[in-house]
Protein backbone atom coordinates (compact mmCIF):
# COMPACT_ATOMS: atom_id res chain seq x y z
CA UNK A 1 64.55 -4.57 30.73
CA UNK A 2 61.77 -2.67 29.58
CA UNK A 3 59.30 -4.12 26.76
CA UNK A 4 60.56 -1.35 24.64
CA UNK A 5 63.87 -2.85 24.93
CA UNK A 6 62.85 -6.24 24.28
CA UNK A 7 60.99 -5.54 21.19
CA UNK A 8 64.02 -3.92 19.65
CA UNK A 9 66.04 -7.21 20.43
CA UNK A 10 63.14 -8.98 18.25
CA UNK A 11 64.26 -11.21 15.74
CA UNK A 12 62.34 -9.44 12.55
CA UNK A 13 61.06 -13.83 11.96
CA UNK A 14 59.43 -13.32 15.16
CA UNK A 15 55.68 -12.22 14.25
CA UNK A 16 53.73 -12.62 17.65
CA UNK A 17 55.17 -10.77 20.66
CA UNK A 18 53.66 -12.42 23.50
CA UNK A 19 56.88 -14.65 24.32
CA UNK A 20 58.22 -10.85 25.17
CA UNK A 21 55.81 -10.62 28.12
CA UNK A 22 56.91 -11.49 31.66
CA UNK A 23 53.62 -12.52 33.89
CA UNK A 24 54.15 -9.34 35.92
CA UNK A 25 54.32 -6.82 33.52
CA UNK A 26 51.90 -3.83 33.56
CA UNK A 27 52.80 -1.84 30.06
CA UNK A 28 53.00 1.73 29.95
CA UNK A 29 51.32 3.95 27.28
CA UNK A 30 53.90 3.54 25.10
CA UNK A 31 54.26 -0.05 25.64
CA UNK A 32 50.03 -0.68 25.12
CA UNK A 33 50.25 1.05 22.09
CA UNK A 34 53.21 -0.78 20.64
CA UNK A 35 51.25 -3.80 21.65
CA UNK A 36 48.29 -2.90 19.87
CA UNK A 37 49.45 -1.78 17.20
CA UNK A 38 51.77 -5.05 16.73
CA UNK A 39 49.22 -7.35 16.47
CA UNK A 40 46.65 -5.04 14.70
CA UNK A 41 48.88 -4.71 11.61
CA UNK A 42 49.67 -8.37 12.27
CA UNK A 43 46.29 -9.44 12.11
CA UNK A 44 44.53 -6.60 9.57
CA UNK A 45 47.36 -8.19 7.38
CA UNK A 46 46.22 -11.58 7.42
CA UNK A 47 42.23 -11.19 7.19
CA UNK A 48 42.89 -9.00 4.33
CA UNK A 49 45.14 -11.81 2.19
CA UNK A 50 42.13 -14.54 3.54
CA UNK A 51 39.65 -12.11 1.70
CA UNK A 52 41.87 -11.27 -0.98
CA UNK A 53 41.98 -15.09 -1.89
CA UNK A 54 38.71 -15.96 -1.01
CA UNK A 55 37.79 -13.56 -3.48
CA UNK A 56 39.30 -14.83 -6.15
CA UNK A 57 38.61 -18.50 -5.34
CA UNK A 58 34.88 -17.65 -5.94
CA UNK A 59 35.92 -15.73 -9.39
CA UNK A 60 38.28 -18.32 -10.29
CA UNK A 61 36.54 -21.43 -9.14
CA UNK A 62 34.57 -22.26 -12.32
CA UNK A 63 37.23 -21.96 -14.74
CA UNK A 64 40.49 -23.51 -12.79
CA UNK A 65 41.93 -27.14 -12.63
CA UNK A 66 41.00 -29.35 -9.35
CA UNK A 67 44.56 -28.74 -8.45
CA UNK A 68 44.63 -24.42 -8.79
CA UNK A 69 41.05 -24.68 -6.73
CA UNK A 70 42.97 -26.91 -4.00
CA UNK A 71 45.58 -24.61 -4.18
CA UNK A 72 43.75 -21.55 -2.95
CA UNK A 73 41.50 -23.68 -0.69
CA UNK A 74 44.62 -24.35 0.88
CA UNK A 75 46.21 -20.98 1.22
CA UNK A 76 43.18 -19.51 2.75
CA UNK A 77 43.28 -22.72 5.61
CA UNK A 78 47.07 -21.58 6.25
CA UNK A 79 46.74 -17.82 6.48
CA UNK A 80 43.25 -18.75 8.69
CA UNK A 81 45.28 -20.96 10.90
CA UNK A 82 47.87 -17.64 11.33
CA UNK A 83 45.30 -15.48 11.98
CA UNK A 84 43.54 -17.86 14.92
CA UNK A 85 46.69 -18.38 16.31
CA UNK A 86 47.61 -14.72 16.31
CA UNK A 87 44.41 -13.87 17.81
CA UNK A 88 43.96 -16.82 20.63
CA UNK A 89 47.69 -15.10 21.59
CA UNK A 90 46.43 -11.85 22.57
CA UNK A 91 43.54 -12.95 23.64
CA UNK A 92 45.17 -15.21 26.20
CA UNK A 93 47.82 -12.56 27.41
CA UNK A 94 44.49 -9.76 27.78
CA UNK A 95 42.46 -12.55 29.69
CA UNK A 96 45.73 -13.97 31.84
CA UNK A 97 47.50 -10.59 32.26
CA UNK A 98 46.55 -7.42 31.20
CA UNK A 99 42.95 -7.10 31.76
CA UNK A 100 43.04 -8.06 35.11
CA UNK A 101 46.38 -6.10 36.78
CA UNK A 102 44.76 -3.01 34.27
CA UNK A 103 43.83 -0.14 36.36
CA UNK A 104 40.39 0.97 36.23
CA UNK A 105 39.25 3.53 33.64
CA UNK A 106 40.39 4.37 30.33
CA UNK A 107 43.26 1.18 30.44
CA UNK A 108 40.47 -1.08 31.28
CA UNK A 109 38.30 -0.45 28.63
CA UNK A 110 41.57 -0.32 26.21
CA UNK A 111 42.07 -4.03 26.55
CA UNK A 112 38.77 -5.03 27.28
CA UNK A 113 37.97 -3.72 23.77
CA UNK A 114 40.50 -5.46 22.05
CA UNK A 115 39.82 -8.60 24.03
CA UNK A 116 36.32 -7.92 21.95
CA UNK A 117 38.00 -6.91 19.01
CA UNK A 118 40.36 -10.56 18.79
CA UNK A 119 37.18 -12.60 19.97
CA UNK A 120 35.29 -10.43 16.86
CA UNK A 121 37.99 -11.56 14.14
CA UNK A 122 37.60 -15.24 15.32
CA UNK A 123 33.75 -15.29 14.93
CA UNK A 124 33.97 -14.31 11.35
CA UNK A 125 34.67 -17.98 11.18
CA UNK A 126 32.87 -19.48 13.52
CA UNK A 127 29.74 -17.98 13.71
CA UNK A 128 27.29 -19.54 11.92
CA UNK A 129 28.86 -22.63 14.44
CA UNK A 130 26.09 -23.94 16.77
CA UNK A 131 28.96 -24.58 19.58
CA UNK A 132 30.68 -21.08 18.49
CA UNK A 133 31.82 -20.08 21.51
CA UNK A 134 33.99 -16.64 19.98
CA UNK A 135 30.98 -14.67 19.40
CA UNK A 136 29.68 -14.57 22.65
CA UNK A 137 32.71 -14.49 24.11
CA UNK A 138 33.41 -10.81 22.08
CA UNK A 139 30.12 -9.63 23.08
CA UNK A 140 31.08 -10.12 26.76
CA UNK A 141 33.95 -8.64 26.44
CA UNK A 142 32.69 -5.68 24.20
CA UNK A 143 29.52 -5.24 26.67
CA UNK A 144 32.05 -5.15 29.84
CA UNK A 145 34.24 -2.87 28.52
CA UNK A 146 31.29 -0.11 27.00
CA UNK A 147 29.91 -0.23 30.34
CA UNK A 148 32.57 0.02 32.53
CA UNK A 149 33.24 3.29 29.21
CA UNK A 150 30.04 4.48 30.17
CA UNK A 151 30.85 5.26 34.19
CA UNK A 152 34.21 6.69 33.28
CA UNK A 153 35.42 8.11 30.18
CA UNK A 154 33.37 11.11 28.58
CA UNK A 155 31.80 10.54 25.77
CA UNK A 156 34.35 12.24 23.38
CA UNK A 157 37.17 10.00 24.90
CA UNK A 158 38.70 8.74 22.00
CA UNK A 159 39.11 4.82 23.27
CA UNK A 160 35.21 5.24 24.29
CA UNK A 161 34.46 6.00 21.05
CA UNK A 162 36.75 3.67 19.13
CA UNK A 163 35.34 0.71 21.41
CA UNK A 164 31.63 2.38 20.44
CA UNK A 165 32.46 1.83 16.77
CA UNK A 166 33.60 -1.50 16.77
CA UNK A 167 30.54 -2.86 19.38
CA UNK A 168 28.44 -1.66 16.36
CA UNK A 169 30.62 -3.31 13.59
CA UNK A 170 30.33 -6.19 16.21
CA UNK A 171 26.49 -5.98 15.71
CA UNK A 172 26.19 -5.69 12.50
CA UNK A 173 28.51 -8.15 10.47
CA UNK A 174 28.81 -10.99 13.57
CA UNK A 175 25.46 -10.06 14.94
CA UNK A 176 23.39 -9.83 11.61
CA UNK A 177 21.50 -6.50 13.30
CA UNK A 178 22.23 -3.35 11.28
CA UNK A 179 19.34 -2.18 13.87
CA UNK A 180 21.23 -2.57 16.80
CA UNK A 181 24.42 -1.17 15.12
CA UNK A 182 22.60 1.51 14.09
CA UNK A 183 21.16 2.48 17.33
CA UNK A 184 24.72 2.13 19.74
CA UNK A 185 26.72 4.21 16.80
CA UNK A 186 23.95 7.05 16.68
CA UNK A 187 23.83 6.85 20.72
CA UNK A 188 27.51 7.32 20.74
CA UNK A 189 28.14 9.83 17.99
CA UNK A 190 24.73 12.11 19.25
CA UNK A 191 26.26 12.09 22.61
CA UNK A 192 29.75 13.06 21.43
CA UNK A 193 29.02 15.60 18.93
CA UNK A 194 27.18 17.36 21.90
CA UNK A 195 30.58 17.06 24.59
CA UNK A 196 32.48 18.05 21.39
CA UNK A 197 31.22 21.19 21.05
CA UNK A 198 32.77 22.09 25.12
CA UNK A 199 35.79 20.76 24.05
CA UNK A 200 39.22 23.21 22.98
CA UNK A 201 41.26 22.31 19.80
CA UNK A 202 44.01 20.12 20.36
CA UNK A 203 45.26 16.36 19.59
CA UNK A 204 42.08 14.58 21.69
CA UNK A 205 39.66 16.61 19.36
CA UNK A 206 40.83 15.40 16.75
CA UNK A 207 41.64 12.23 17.48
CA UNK A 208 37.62 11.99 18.37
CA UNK A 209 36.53 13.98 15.57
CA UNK A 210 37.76 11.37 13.10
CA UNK A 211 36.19 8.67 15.08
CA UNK A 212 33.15 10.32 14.59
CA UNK A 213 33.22 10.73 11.24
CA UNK A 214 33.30 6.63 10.88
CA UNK A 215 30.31 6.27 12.74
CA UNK A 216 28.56 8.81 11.14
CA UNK A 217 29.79 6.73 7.76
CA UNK A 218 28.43 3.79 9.64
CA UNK A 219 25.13 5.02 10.60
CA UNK A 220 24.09 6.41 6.95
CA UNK A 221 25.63 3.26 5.44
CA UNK A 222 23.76 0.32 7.86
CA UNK A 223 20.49 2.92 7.85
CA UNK A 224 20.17 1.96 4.06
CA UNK A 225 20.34 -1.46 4.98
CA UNK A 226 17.25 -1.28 7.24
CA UNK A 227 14.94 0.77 4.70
């Protein structure tokens, strides 16, 4: 039975769809991307109702009970508690499974990247923790994966330059460097916008195109940060 398969047999209470994993699979593009996407809207979901209510616990704060600020302080330790379990999933099935039966190239930078990305969402939490061991552990993984990107996906590749984008985002917001962000989203984008221009319409371009466009975003936005 094919992963396709056993995702449509889901139970729609089932969030996390690493239980639908054998140890031997090896997903194909289809698969990946269901994968990805899965756990992205799974996660993206979570860290935005922790900031939603963090928000408004520092808004609130001063004028609610003891009991309404409890209230949110505990809301935001259950969704966190979600979202590290959700994340220490996939990062377990990459690091166990996928990462190493991956063929080289483009799938091996795929889930090398999100092994970054996962490690990434942890260290918002952790990282002002002397024994954090998530932000590290996403700059491994992110520095792995651009360079095995580097040797063999051209620079217009749209999974090179997704996993260009988010090393920067790494940089800036877990690494505190809007220089260093700065620098890897300009290296990427200057090299890109030069491949682009040998490149015929189609999907790919634009796929990479729109990539672009975020780190150019990125690059004006973190530049006013260093002036």
């Amino acid at each position: 039975m094919s992963l396709l398969d056993r995702f449509k047999r889901t139970p729609p209470q089932f969030g996390h769809l690493t239980w639908l994993l054998f140890p031997e699979d090896q997903l194909t593009f289809e698969e990946r991307n269901l994968l990805s996407i899965a756990f992205k809207n799974i996660t993206g979901t979570l860290r935005n109702n922790w900031r939603v209510i963090d928000t408004l616990e520092k808004k609130e704060a001063p004028r609610s009970t003891p009991h309404q600020v409890a209230l949110m302080h505990l809301e935001k330790e259950r969704i966190r508690r979600e979202l590290d379990s959700a994340c220490k999933d996939i990062v377990q099935l990459l690091e166990r499974s996928l990462i190493p039966s991956a063929n080289s190239g483009e799938e091996k930078v795929f889930y090398s990247k999100m092994r970054g990305d996962y490690y990434r969402y942890l260290a918002e939490f952790t990282k002002d923790d002397p024994d954090d061991i998530n932000a590290p552990s996403s700059l491994d993984a992110y520095k792995f994966a651009y360079k095995h990107a580097l040797c063999t996906l051209d620079p217009t590749h749209p999974t090179r330059l997704g996993l260009a984008l988010n090393f920067a985002v790494y940089y800036h917001d877990i690494g505190d460097s809007p220089i260093r962000a700065c620098f890897l989203a300009k290296h990427a984008f200057d090299e890109a916008i030069f491949a682009a221009l040998n490149m015929s319409s189609g999907q790919a371009l634009e796929d990479s195109l729109t990539i672009m466009q975020l780190l150019k975003d990125d690059i004006i936005l973190w530049a006013g940060e260093i002036q």
